[in-house]
Protein backbone atom coordinates (compact mmCIF):
# COMPACT_ATOMS: atom_id res chain seq x y z
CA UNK A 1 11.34 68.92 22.60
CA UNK A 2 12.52 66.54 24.99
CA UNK A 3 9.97 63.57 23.51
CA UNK A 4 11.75 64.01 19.60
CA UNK A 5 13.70 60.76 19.66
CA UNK A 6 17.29 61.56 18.92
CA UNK A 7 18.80 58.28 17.39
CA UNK A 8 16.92 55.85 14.73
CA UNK A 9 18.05 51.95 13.95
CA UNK A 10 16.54 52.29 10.52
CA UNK A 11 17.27 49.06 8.89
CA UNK A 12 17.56 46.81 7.21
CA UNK A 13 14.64 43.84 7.87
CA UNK A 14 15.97 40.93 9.02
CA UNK A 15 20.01 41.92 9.31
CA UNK A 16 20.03 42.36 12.94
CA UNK A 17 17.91 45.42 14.09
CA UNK A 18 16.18 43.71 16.64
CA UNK A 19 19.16 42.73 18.53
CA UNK A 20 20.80 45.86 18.45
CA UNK A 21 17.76 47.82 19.70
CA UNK A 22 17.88 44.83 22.61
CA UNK A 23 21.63 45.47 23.48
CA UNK A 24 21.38 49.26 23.21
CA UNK A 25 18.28 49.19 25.46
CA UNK A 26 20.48 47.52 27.76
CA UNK A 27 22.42 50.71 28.13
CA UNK A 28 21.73 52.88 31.06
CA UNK A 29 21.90 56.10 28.88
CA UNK A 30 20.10 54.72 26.09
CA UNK A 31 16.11 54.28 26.09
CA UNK A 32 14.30 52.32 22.92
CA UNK A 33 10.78 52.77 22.60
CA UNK A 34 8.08 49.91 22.89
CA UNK A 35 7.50 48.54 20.25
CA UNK A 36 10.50 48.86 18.91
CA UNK A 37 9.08 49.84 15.49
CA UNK A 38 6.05 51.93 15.61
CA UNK A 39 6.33 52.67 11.65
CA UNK A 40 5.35 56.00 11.87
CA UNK A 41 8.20 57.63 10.57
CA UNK A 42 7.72 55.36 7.16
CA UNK A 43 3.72 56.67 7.41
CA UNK A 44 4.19 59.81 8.61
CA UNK A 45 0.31 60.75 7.38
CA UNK A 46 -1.15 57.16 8.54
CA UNK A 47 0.09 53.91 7.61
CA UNK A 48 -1.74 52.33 4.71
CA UNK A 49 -3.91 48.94 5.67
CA UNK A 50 -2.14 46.19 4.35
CA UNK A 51 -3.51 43.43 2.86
CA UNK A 52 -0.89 40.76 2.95
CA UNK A 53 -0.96 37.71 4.87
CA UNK A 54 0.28 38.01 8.34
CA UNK A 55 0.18 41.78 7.25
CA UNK A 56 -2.68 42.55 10.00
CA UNK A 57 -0.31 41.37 12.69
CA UNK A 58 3.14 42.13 11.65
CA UNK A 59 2.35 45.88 10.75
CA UNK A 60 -1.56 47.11 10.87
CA UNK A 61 -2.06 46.06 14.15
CA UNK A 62 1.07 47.62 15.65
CA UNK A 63 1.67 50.90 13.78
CA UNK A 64 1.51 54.17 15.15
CA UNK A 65 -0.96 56.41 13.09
CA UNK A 66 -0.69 59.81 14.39
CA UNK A 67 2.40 61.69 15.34
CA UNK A 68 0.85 62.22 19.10
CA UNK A 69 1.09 58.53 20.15
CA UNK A 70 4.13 58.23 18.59
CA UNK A 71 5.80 61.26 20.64
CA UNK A 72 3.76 59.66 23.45
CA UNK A 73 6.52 56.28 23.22
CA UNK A 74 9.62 58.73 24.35
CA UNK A 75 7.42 61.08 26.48
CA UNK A 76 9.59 61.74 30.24
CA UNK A 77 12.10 59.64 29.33
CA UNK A 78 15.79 61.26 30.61
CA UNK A 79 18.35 59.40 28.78
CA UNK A 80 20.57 60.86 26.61
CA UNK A 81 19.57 58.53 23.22
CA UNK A 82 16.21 58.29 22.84
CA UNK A 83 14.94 56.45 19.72
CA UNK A 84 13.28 53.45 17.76
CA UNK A 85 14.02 50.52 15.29
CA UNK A 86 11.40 50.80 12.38
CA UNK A 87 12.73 48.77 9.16
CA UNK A 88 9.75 50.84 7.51
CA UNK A 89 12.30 54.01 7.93
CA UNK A 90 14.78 52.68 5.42
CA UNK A 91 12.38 50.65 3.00
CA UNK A 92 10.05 53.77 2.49
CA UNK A 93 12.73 56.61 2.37
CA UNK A 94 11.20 59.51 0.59
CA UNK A 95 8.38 59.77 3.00
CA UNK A 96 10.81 59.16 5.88
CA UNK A 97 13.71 61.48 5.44
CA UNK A 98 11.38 64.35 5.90
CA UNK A 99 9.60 62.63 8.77
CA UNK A 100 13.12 62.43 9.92
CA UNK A 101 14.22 65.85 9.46
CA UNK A 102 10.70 67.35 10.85
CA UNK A 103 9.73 65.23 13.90
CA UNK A 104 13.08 64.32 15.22
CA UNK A 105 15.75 66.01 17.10
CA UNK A 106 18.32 67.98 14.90
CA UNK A 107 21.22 66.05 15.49
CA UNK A 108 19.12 62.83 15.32
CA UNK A 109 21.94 59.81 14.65
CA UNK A 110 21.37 57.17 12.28
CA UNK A 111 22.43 53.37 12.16
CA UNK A 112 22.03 50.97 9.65
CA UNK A 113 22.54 47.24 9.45
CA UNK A 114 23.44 45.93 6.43
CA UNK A 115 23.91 41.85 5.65
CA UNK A 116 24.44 40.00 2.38
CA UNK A 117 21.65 40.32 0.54
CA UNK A 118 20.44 36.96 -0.72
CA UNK A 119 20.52 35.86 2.84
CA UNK A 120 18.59 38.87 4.08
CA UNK A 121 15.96 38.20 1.37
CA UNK A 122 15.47 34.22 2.40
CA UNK A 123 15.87 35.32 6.22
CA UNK A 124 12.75 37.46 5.25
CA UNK A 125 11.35 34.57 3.73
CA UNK A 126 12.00 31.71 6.86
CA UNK A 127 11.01 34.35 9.40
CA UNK A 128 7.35 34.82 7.85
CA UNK A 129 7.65 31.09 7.29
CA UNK A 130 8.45 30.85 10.98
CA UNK A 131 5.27 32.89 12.25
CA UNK A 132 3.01 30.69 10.03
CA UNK A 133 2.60 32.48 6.67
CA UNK A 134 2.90 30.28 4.39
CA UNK A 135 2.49 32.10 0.89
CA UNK A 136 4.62 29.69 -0.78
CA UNK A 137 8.18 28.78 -1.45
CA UNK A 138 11.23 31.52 -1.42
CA UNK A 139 11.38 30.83 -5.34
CA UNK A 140 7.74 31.42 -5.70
CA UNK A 141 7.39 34.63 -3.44
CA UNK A 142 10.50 36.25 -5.29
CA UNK A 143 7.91 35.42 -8.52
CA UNK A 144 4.80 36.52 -7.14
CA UNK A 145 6.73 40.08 -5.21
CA UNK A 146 5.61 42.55 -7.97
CA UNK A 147 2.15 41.35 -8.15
CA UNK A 148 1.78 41.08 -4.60
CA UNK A 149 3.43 44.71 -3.88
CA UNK A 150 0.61 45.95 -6.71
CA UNK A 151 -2.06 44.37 -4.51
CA UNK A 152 -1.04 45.85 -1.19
CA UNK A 153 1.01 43.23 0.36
CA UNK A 154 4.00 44.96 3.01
CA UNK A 155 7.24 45.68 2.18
CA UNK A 156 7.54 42.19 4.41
CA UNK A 157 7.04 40.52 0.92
CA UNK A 158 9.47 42.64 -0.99
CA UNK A 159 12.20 39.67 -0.68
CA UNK A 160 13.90 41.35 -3.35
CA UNK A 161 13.62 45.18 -3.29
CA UNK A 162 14.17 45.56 0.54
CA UNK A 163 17.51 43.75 -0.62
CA UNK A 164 18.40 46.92 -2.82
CA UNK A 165 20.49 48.41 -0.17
CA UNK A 166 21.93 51.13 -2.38
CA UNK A 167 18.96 52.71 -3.57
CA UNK A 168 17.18 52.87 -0.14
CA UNK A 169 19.95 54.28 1.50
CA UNK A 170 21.73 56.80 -0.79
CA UNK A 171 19.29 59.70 -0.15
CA UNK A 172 19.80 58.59 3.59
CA UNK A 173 23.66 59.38 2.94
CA UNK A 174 23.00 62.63 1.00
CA UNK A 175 21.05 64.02 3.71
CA UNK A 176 22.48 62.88 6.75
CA UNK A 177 25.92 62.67 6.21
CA UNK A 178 28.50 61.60 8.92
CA UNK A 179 25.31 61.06 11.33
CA UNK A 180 24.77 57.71 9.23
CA UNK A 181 26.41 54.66 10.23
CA UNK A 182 26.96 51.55 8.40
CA UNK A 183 26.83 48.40 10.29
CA UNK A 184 27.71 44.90 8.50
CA UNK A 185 26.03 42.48 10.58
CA UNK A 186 28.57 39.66 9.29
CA UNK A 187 31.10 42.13 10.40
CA UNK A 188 28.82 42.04 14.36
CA UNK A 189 28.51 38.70 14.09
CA UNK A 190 32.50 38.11 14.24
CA UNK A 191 33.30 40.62 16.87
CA UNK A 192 30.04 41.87 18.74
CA UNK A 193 31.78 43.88 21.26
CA UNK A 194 33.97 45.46 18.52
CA UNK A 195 30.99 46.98 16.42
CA UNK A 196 28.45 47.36 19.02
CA UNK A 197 31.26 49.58 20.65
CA UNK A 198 31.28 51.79 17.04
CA UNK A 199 27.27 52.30 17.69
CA UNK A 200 27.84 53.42 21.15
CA UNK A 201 30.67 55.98 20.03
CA UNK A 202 28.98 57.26 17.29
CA UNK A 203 25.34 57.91 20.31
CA UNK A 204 28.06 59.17 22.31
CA UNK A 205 27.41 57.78 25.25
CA UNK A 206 29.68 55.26 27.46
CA UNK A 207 31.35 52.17 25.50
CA UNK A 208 32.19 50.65 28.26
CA UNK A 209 29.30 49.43 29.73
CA UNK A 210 28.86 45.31 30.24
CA UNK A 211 26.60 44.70 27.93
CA UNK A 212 26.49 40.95 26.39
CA UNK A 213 25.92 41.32 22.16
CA UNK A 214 27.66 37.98 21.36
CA UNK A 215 23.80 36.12 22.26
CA UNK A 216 21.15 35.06 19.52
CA UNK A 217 17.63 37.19 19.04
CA UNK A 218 14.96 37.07 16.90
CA UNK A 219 16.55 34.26 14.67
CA UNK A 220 15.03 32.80 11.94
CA UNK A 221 14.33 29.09 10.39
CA UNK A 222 11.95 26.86 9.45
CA UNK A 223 9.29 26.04 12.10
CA UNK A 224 9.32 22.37 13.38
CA UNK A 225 6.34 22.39 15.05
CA UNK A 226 2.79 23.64 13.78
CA UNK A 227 1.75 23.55 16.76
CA UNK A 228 4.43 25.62 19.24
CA UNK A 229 4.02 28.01 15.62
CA UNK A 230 0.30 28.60 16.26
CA UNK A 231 0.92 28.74 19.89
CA UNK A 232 3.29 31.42 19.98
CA UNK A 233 1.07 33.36 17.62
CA UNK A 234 -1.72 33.04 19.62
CA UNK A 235 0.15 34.84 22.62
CA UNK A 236 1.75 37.98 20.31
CA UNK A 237 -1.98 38.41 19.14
CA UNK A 238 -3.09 38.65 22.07
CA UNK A 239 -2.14 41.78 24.05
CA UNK A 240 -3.77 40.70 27.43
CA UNK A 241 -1.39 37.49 26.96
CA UNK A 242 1.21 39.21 25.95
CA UNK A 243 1.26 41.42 28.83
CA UNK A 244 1.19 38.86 31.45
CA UNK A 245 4.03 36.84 29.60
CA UNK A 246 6.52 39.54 29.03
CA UNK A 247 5.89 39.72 32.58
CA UNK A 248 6.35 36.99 33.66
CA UNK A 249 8.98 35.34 31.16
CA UNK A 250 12.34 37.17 30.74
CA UNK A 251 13.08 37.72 27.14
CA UNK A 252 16.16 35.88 26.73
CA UNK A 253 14.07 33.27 27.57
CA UNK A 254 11.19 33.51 24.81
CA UNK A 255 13.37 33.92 22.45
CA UNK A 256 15.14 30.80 23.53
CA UNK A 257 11.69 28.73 23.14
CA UNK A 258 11.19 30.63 19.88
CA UNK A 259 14.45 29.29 18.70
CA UNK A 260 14.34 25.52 19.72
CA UNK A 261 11.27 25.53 17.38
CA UNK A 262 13.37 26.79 14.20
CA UNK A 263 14.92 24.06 11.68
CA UNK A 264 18.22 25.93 10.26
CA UNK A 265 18.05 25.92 6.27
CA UNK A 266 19.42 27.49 3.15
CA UNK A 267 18.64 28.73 0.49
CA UNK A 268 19.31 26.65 -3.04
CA UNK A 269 22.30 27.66 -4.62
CA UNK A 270 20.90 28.06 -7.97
CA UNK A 271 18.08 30.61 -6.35
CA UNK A 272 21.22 32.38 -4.83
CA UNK A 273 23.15 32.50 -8.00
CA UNK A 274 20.29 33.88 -9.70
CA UNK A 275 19.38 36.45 -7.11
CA UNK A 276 23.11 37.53 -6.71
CA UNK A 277 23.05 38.14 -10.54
CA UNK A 278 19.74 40.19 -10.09
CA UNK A 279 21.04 42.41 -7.17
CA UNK A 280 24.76 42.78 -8.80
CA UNK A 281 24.54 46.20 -9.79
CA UNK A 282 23.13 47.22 -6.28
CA UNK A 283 25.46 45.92 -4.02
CA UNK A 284 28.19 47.34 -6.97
CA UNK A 285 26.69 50.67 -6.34
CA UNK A 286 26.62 49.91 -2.30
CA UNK A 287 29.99 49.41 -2.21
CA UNK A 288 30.75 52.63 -4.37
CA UNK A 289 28.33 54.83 -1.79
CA UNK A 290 29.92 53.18 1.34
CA UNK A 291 33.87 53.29 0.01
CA UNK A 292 34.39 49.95 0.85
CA UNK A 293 34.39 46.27 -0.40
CA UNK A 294 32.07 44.23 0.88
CA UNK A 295 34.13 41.20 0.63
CA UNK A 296 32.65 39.30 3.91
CA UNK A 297 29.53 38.91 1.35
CA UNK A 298 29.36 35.87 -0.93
CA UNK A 299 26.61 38.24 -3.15
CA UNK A 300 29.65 41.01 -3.30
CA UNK A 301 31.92 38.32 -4.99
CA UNK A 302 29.51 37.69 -7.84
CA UNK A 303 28.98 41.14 -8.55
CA UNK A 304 32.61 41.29 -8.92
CA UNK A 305 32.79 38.43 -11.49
CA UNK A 306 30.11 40.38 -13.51
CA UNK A 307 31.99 43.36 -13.77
């Protein structure tokens, strides 16, 4: 069917999914839906209601609940990659596999981005910070995760688990094969043309094309302003507003607003030491299911002076 989508950026949160979908949308032969992730894939029988904060806007108000609408996003479209960015596809993987395997197109191709993972988990952290939802500090939320995931926060709260590359994506691997590919967004981040050039080769479909992936989106920080926070809310919660300014407002420029109003930080380095201990054995077993070092990540190193 010509509305099965027929490539999926399936992860992870906060390592550069939202950029890619922007540069490959860029791509004449390439079509991403809107939004970018629908979820259903993750929720394949209805997504649950979470109860999180921020959780109404950041997934219940936004995901697709029935496979119709969802089919619906990539209905008459004529390019030769059709697909979505959900982060739910990779964080919820034995309901999405065979969402994957039933709904999309048999030779669906699959990308992955992949970044160290203490700094994906306090990236996770800032960017909820930076939309308002304050649930406490990174050190806290890391404490409170279990509890909160037992009480029906998203997997937005997960700092750790969604940081557990190699268990997500190992059934991924096993049933997908060479259609997987591994992206290291450090690895993008030092030569954008160079690896968004892989993703293009492996959607087969023209690497040549002048597309810019060097620029900043959706980045993350601190917010300096209460006020710009709340106001930018205001507008995504709105979808009248929203409308008129996506619009109105090219998004290179929102996102440049968005950014001014971000403080840089880091996360302590006793909180990353103890983190990198905790997630040792993953990104060991990462490394083993990829074939590859992952020596770009400071997290990698410590689990090599615990072996």
């Amino acid at each position: 069917m010509t509305e099965a989508p027929n490539f999926l950026v399936i992860g992870a949160a906060r390592c550069g999914t939202t950029a890619l979908t922007s540069f490959l949308g860029e791509h004449p032969d390439v079509f991403v839906a809107t939004p970018k992730e629908p979820h259903f894939l993750a929720f394949p029988d209805g997504a649950p209601r979470f109860v999180g904060l921020g959780d109404d806007d950041l997934i219940n108000r936004i995901a697709v609940r029935d496979e119709q609408t969802w089919r619906d996003l990539f209905r008459g479209r004529s390019e030769r990659r059709r697909g979505e960015g959900s982060v739910t596809t990779l964080a919820y993987p034995g309901a999405s596999i065979p969402a994957i395997e039933r709904f999309c197109a048999p030779d669906c191709r699959l990308v992955v981005m992949l970044r160290d993972p203490v700094d994906r988990a306090f990236s996770s952290w800032s960017y909820l910070r930076s939309r308002g939802y304050d649930a406490g500090s990174f050190e806290e939320c890391l404490a409170a995760e279990e509890e909160r995931t037992r009480a029906g926060w998203s997997h937005m709260w997960q700092l750790a688990r969604l940081s557990r590359y190699a268990e997500q994506l190992r059934p991924f691997a096993a049933t997908f094969g060479d259609r997987l590919l591994v992206v290291v967004q450090e690895e993008f981040t030092a030569d954008p043309p160079g690896q968004l050039r892989r993703v293009l080769e492996v959607l087969e479909v023209d690497p040549d094309v002048d597309i810019d992936p060097s620029r900043r989106v959706n980045a993350s920080g601190l917010p300096r302003s209460r006020a710009v926070t709340s106001a930018l809310n205001t507008l995504r919660r709105s979808p009248t507003l929203r409308r008129l300014v996506t619009a109105a407002v090219p998004q290179r420029q929102r996102e440049r607003v968005r950014s001014a109003n971000l403080d840089r930080t880091t996360v302590d380095p006793d909180t990353r030491d103890r983190l990198a201990a905790l997630l040792a054995d993953d990104v060991r077993d990462l490394q083993d299911l990829i074939g590859r070092q992952l020596t770009v990540w400071p997290t990698a190193a410590h689990a090599e002076g615990q072996a």
